[in-house]
N, C-alpha and C. Protein backbone atom coordinates (compact mmCIF):
# COMPACT_ATOMS: atom_id res chain seq x y z
N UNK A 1 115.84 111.13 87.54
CA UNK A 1 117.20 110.90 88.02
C UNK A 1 117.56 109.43 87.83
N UNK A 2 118.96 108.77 87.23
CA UNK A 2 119.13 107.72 86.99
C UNK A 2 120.02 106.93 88.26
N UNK A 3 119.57 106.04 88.69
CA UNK A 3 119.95 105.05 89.94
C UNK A 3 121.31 105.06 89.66
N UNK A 4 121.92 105.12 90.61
CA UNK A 4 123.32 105.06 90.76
C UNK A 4 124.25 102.91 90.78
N UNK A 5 125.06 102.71 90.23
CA UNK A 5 125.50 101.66 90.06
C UNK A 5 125.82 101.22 91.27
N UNK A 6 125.62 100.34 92.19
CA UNK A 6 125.81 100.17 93.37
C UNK A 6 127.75 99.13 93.31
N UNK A 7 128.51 99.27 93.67
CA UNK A 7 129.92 98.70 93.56
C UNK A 7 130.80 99.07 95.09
N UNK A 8 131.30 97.89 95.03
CA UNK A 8 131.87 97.97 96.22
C UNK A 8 133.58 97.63 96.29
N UNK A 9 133.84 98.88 96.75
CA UNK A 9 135.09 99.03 96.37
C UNK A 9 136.06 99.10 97.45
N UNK A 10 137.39 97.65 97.61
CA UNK A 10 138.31 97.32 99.03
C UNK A 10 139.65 97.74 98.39
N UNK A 11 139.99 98.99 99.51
CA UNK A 11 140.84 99.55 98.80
C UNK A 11 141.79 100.46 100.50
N UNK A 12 142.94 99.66 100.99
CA UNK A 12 143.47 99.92 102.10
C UNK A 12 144.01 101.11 102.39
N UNK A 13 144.49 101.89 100.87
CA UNK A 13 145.36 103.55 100.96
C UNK A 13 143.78 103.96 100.76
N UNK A 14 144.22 104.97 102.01
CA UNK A 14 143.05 106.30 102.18
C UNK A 14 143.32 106.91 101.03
N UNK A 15 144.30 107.30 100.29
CA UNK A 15 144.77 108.17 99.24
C UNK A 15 143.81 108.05 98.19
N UNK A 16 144.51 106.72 97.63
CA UNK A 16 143.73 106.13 96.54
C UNK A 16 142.58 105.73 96.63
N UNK A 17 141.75 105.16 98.06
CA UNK A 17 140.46 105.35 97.98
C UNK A 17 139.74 106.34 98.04
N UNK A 18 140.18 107.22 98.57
CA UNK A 18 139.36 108.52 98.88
C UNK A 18 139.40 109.03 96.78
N UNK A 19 139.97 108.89 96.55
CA UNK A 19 140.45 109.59 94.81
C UNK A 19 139.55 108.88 93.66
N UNK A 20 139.59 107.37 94.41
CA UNK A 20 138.65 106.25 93.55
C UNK A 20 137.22 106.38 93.71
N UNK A 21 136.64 106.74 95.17
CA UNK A 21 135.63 107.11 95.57
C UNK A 21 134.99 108.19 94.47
N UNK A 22 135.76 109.34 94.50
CA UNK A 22 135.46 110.70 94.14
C UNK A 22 134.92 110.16 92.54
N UNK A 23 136.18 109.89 92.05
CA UNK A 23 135.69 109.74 90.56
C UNK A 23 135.10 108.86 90.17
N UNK A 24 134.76 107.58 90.94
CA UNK A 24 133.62 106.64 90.35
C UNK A 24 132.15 107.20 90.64
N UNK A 25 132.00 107.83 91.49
CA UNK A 25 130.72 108.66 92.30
C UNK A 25 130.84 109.64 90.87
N UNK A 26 131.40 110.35 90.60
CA UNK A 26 131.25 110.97 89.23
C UNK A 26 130.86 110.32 88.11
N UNK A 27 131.03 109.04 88.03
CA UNK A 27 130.83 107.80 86.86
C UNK A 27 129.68 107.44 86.91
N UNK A 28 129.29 107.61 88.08
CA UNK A 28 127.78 107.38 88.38
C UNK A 28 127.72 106.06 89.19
N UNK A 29 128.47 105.92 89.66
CA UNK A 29 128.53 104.35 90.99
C UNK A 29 128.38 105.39 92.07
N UNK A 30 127.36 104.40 93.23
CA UNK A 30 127.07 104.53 94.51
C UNK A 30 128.52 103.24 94.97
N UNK A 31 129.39 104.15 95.62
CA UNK A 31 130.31 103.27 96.34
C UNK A 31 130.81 102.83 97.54
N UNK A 32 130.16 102.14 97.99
CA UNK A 32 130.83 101.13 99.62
C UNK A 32 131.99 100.89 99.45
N UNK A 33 132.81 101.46 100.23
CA UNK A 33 134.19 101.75 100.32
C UNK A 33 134.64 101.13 101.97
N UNK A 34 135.34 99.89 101.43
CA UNK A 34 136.08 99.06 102.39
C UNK A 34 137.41 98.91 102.69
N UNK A 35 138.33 99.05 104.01
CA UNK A 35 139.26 99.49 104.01
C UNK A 35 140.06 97.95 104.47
N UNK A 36 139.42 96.83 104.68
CA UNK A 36 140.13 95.37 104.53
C UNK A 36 139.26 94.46 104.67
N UNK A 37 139.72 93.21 104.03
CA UNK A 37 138.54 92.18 103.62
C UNK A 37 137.83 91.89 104.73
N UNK A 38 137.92 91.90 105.41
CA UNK A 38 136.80 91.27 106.70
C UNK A 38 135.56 92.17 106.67
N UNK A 39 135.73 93.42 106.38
CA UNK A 39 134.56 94.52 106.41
C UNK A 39 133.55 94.00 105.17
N UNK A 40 135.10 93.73 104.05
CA UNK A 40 134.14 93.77 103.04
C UNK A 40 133.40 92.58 102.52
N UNK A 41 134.21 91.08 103.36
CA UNK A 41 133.21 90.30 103.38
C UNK A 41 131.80 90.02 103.79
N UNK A 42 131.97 90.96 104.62
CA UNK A 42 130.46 91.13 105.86
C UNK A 42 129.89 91.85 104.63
N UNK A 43 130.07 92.90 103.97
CA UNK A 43 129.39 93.58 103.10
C UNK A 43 128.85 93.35 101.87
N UNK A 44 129.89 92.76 100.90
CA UNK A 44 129.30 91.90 99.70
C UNK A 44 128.64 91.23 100.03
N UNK A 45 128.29 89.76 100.79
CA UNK A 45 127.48 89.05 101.48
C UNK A 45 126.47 89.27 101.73
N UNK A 46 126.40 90.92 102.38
CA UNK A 46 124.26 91.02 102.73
C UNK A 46 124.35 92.22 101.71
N UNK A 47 124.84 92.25 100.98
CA UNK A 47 124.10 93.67 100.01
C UNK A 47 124.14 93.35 98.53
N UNK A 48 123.32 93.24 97.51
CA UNK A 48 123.93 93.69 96.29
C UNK A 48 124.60 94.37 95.49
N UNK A 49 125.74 93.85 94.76
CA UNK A 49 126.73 95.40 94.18
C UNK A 49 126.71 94.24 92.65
N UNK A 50 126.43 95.41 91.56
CA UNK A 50 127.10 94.99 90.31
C UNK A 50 128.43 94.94 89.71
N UNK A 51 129.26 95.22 91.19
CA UNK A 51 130.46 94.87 90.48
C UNK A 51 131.74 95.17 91.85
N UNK A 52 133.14 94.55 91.81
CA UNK A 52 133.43 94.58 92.72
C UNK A 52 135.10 95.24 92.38
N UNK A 53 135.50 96.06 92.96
CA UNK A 53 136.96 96.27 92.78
C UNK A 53 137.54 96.14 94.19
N UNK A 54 138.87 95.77 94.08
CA UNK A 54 139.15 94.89 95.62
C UNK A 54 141.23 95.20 94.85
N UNK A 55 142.07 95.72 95.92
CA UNK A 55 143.39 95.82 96.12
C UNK A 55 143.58 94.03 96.23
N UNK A 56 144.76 93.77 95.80
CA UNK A 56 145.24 92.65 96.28
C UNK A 56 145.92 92.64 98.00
N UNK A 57 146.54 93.61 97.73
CA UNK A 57 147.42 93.94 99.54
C UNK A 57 146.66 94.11 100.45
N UNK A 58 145.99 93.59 101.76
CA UNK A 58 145.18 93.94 102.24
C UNK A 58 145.33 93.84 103.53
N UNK A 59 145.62 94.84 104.69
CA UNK A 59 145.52 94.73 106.17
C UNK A 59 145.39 93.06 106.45
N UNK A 60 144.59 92.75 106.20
CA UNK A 60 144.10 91.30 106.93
C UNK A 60 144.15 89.88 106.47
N UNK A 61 144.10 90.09 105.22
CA UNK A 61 144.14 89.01 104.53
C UNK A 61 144.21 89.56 102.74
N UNK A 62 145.09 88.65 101.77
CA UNK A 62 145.24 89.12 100.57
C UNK A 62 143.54 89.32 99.93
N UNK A 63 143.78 89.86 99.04
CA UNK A 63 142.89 89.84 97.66
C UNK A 63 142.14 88.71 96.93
N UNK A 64 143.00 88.16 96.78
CA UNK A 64 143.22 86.58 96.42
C UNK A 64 142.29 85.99 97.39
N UNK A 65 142.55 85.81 98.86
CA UNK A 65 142.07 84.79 99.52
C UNK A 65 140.54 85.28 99.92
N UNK A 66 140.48 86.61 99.86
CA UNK A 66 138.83 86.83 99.99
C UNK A 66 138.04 86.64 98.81
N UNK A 67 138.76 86.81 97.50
CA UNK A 67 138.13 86.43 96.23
C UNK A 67 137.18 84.93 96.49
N UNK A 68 138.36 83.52 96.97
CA UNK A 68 138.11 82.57 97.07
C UNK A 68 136.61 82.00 98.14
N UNK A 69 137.21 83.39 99.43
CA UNK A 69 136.14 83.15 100.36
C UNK A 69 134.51 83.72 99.62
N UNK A 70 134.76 84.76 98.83
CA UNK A 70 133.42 85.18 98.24
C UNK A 70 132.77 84.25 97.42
N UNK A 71 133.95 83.37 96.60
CA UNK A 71 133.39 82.56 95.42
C UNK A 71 132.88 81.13 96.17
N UNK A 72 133.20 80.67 97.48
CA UNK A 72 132.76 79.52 97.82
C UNK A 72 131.17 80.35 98.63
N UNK A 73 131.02 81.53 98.92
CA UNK A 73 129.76 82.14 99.47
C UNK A 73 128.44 82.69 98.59
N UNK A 74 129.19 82.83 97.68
CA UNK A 74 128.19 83.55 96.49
C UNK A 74 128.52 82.78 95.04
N UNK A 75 127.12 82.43 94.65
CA UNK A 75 127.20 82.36 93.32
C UNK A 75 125.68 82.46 92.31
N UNK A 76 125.86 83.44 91.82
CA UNK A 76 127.19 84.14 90.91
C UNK A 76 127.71 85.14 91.90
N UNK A 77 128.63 85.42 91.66
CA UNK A 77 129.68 86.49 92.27
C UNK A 77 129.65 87.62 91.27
N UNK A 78 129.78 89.16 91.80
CA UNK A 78 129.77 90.01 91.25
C UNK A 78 130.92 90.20 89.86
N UNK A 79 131.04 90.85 89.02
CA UNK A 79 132.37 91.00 88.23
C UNK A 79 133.31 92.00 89.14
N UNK A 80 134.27 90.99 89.39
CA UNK A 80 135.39 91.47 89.94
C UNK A 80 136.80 92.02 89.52
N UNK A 81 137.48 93.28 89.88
CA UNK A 81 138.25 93.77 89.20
C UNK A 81 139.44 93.79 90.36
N UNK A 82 140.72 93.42 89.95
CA UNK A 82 141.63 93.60 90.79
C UNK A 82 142.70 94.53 90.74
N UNK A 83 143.13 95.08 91.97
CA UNK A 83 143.97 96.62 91.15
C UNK A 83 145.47 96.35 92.43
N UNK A 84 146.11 96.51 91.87
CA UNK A 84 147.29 96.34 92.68
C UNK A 84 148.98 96.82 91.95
N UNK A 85 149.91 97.47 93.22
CA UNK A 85 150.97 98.19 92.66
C UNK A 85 152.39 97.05 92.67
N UNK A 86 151.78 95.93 93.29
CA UNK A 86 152.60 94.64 93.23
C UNK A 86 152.20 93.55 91.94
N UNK A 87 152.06 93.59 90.81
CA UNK A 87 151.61 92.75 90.08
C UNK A 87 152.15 92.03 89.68
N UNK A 88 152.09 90.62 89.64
CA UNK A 88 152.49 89.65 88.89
C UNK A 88 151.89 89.01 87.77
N UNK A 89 152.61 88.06 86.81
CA UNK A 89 151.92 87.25 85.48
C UNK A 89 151.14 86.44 86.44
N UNK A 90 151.78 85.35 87.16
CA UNK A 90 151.34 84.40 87.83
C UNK A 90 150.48 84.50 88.19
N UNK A 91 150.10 85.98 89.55
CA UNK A 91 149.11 86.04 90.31
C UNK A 91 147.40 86.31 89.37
N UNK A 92 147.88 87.20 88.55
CA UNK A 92 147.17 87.80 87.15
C UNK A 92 145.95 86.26 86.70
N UNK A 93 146.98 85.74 86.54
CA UNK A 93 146.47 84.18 85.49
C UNK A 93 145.61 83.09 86.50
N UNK A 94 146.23 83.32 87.67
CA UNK A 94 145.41 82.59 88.97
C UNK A 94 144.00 83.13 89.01
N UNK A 95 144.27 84.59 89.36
CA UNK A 95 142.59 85.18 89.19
C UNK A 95 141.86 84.76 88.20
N UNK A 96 142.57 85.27 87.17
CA UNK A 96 142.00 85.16 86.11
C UNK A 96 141.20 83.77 85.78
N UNK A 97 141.57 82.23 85.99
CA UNK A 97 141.19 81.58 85.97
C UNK A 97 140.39 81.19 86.96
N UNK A 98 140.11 81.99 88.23
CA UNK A 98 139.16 81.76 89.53
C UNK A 98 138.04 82.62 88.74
N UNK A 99 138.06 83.24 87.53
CA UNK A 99 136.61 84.11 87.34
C UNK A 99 136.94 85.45 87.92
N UNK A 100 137.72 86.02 88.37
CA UNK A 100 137.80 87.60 88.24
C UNK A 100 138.10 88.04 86.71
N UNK A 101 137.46 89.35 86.89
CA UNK A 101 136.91 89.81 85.03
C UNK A 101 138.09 90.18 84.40
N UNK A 102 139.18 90.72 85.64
CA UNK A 102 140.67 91.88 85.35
C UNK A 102 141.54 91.85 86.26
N UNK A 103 142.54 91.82 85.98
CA UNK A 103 143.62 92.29 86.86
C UNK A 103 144.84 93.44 86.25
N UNK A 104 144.75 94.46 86.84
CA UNK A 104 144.78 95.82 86.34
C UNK A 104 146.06 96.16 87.76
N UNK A 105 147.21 96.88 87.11
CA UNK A 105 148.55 97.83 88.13
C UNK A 105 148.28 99.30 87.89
N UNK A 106 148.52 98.93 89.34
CA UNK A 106 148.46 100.79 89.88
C UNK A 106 150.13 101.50 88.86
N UNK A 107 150.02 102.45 88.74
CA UNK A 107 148.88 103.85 88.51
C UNK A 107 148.04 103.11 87.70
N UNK A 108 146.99 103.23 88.33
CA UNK A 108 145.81 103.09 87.20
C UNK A 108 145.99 103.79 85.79
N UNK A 109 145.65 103.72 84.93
CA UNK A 109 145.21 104.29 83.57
C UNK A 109 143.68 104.38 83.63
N UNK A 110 142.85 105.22 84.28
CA UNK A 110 141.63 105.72 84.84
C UNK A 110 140.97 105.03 83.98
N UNK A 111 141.11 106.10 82.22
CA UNK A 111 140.25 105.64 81.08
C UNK A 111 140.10 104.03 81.00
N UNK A 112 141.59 103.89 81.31
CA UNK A 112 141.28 102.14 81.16
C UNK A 112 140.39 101.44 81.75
N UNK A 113 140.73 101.78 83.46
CA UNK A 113 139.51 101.05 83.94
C UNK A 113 138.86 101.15 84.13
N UNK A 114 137.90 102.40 83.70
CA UNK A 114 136.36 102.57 83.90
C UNK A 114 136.04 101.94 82.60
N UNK A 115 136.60 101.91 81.37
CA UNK A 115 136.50 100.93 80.73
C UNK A 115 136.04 99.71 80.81
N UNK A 116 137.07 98.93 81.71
CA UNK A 116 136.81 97.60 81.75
C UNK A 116 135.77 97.42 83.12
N UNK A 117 135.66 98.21 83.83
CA UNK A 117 134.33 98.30 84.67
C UNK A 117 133.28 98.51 83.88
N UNK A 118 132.82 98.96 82.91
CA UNK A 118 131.68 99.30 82.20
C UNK A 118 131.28 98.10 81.04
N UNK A 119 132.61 97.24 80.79
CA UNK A 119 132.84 96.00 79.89
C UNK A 119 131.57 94.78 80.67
């Protein structure tokens, strides 16, 4: 039996997490599923994950600002993917230059981003 990809995935709609859950668990990721950054800071922090997908909109604090809090806590930091139905160029190019791998708008295009999760 082949080990499951361990990824940890902050994602505030039950909808879309419960849906993201399903089909990455089909992809073959073991997924810790966090419903706002404070959980999931506590979590990236004591566990290993090869990779991280994280909403920008978040109950508690943005996307963005836990990115920053992870990158001054961890380094290296997992490859991080950002998924959000508010997207901007700006916000996009900010990540992008903090070292997140993607910044990707809802509706997802699935193929796409298991794609660039597997990149």
């Amino acid at each position: 039996m082949t080990a499951r990809i361990p990824l940890c995935l902050i994602e505030d709609d039950t909808i879309m997490g419960e849906s993201l859950v399903e089909r990455l668990h089909l992809e073959g990721y073991e997924v810790c599923w966090c419903q706002n950054a404070n959980e999931a800071l506590e979590t990236i922090t004591a566990r290993d994950f090869a990779a991280i997908v994280s909403d920008i909109r978040l109950p508690d604090m943005s996307g963005e600002a836990l990115f920053r809090c992870l990158s001054e806590r961890m380094n290296p930091l997992p490859p991080t993917l950002f998924i959000t139905a508010y997207g901007s160029i700006d916000q996009a190019v900010t990540l992008l230059r903090m070292g997140a791998r993607d910044y990707l708008t809802k509706p997802l295009d699935i193929a796409g981003f298991l794609a660039k999760l597997r990149d």
